[in-house]
N, C-alpha and C. Protein backbone atom coordinates (compact mmCIF):
# COMPACT_ATOMS: atom_id res chain seq x y z
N UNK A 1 -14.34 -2.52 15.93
CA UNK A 1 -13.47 -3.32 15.10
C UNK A 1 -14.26 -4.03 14.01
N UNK A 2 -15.67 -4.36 14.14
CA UNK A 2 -16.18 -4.86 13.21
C UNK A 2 -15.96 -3.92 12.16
N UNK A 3 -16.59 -3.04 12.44
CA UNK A 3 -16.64 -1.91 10.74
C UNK A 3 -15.19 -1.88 10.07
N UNK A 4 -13.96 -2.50 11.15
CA UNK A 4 -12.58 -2.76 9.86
C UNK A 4 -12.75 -3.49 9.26
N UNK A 5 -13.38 -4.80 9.46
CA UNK A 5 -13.72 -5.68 8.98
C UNK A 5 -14.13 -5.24 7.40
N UNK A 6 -14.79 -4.73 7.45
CA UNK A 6 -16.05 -4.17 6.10
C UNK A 6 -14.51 -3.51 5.60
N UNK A 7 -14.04 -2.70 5.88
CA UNK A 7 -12.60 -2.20 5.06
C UNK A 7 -11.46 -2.43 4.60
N UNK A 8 -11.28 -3.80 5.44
CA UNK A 8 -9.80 -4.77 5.00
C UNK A 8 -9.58 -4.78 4.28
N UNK A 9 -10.55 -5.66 3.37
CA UNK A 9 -10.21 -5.96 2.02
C UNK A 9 -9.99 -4.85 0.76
N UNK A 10 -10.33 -3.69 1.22
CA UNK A 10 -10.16 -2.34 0.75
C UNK A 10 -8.85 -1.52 0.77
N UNK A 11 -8.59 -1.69 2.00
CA UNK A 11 -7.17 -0.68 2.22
C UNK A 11 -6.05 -0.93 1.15
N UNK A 12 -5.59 -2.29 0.13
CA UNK A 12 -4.82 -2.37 -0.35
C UNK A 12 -5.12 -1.89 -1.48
N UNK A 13 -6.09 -2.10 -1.93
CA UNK A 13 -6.67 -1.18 -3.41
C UNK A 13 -6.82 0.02 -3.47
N UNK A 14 -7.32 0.84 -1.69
CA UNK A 14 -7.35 2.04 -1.63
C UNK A 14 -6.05 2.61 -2.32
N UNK A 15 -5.11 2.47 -1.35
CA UNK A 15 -3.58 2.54 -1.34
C UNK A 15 -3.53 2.09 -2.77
N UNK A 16 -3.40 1.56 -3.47
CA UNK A 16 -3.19 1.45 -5.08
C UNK A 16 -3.99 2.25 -5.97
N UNK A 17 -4.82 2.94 -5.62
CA UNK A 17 -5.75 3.68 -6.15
C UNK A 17 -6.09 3.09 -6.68
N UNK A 18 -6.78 1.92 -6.35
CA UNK A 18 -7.61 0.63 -7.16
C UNK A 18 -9.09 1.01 -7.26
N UNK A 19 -9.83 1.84 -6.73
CA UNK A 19 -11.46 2.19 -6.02
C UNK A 19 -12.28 2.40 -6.97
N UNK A 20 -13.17 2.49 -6.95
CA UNK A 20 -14.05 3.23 -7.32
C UNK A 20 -14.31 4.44 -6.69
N UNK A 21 -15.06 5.59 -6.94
CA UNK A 21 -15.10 6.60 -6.29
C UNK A 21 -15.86 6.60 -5.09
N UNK A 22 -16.79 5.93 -5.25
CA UNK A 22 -17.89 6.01 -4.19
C UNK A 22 -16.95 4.99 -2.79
N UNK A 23 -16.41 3.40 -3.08
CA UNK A 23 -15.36 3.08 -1.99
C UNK A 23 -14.55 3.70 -2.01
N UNK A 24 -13.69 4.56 -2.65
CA UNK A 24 -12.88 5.36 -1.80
C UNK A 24 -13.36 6.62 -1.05
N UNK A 25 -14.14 6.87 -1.21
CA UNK A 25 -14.31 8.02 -0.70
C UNK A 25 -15.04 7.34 0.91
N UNK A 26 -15.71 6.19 0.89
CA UNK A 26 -16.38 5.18 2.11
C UNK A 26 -14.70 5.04 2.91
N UNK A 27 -13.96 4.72 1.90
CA UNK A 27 -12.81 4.05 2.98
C UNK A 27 -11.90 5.30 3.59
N UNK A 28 -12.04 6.42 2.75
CA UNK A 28 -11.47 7.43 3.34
C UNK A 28 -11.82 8.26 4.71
N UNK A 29 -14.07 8.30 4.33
CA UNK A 29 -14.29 8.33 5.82
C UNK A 29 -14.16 7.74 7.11
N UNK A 30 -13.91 6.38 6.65
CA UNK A 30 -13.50 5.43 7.86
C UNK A 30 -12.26 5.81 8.52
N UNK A 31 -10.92 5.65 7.28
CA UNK A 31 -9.64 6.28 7.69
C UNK A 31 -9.79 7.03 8.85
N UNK A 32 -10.13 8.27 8.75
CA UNK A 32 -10.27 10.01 9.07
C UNK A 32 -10.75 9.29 10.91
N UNK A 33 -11.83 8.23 11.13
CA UNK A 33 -11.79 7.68 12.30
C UNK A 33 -11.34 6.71 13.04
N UNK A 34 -10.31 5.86 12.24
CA UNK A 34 -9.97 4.39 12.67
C UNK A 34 -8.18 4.75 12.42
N UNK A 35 -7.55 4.86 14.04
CA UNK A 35 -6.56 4.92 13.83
C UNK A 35 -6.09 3.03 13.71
N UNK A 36 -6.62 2.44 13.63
CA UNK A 36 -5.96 1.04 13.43
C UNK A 36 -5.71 1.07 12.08
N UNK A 37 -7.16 1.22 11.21
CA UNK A 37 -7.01 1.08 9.52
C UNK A 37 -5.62 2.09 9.02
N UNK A 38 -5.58 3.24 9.90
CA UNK A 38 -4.26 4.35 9.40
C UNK A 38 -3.15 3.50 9.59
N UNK A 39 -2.84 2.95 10.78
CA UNK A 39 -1.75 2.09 10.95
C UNK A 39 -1.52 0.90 10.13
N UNK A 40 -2.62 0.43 9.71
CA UNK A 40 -2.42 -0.70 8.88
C UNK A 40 -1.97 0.21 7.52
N UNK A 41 -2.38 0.95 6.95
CA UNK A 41 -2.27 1.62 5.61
C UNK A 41 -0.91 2.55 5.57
N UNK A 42 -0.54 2.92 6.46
CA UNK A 42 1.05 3.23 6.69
C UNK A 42 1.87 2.15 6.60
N UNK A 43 1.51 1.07 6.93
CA UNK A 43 2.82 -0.26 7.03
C UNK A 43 2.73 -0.51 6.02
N UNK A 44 1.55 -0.94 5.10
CA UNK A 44 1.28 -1.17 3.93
C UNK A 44 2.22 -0.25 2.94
N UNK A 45 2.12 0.51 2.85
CA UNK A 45 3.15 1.79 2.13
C UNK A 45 4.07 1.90 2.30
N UNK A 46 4.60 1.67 3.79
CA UNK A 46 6.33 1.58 3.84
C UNK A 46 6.85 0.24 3.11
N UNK A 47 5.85 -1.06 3.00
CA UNK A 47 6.25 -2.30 2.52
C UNK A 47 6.67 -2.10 0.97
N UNK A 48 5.58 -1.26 0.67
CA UNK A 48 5.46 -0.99 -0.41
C UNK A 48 6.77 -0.18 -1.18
N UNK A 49 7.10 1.04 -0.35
CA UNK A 49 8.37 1.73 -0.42
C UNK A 49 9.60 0.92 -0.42
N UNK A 50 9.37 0.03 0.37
CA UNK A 50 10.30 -0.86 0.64
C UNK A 50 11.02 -2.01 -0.32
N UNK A 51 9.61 -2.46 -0.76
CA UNK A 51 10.17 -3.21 -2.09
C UNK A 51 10.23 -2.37 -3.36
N UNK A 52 9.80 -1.43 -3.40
CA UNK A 52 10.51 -0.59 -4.72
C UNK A 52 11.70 -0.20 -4.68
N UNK A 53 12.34 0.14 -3.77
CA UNK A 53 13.73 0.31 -3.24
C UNK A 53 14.20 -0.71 -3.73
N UNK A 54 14.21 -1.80 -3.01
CA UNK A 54 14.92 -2.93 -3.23
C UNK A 54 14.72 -3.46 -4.47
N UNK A 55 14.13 -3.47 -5.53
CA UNK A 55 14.11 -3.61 -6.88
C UNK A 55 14.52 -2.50 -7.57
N UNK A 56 14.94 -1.22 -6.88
CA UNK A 56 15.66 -0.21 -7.88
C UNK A 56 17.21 -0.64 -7.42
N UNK A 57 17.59 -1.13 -6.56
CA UNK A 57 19.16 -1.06 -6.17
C UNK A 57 19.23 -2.45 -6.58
N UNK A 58 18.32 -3.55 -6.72
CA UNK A 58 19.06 -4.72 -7.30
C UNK A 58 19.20 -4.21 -8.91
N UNK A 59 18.35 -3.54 -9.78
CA UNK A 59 18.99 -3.25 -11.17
C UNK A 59 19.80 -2.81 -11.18
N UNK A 60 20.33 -1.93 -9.98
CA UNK A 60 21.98 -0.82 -10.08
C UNK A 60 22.80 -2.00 -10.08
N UNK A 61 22.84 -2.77 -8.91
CA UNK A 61 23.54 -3.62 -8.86
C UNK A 61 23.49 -4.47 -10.00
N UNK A 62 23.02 -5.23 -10.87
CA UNK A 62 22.93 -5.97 -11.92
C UNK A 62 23.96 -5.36 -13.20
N UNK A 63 23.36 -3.65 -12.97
CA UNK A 63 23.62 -3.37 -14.12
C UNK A 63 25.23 -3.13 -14.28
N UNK A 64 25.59 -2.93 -13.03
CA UNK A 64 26.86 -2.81 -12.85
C UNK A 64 27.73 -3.74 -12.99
N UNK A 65 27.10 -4.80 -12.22
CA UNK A 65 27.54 -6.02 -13.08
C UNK A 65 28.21 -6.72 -13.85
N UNK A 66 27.20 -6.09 -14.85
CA UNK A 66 26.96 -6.51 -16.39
C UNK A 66 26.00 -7.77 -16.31
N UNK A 67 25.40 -8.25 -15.34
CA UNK A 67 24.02 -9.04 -15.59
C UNK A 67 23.36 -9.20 -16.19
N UNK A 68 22.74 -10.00 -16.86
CA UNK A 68 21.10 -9.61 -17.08
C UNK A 68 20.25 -10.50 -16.55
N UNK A 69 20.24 -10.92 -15.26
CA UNK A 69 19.08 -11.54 -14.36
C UNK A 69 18.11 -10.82 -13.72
């Protein structure tokens, strides 16, 4: 669990394709062995899915409306 440690702060930039090449490619080998970091980086992405959703159906809804908030 220590060596997640060293990757935490990584997984969200990974996932954003925030990296540099050389950390992503470090955080990807970790991935490939740390089913915790996978689990964390799946939730991360569904959150992620999650609020894009919900900011595409509140503009439907707005627009339908006639809003503009």
């Amino acid at each position: 669990m220590k060596e997640c440690e060293k990757y935490a702060a990584l997984l969200d930039a990974f996932s954003e394709g925030d990296l540099f090449m050389e950390d992503m490619i470090q955080v990807q080998n970790h991935l490939m062995n740390c089913p915790a970091c996978q689990a964390y980086l799946e939730e991360a992405e569904a959150r992620k899915n999650c609020m894009a959703m919900g900011n595409a159906v509140r503009k439907i809804v707005l627009r339908k409306s006639g809003s503009k908030h």
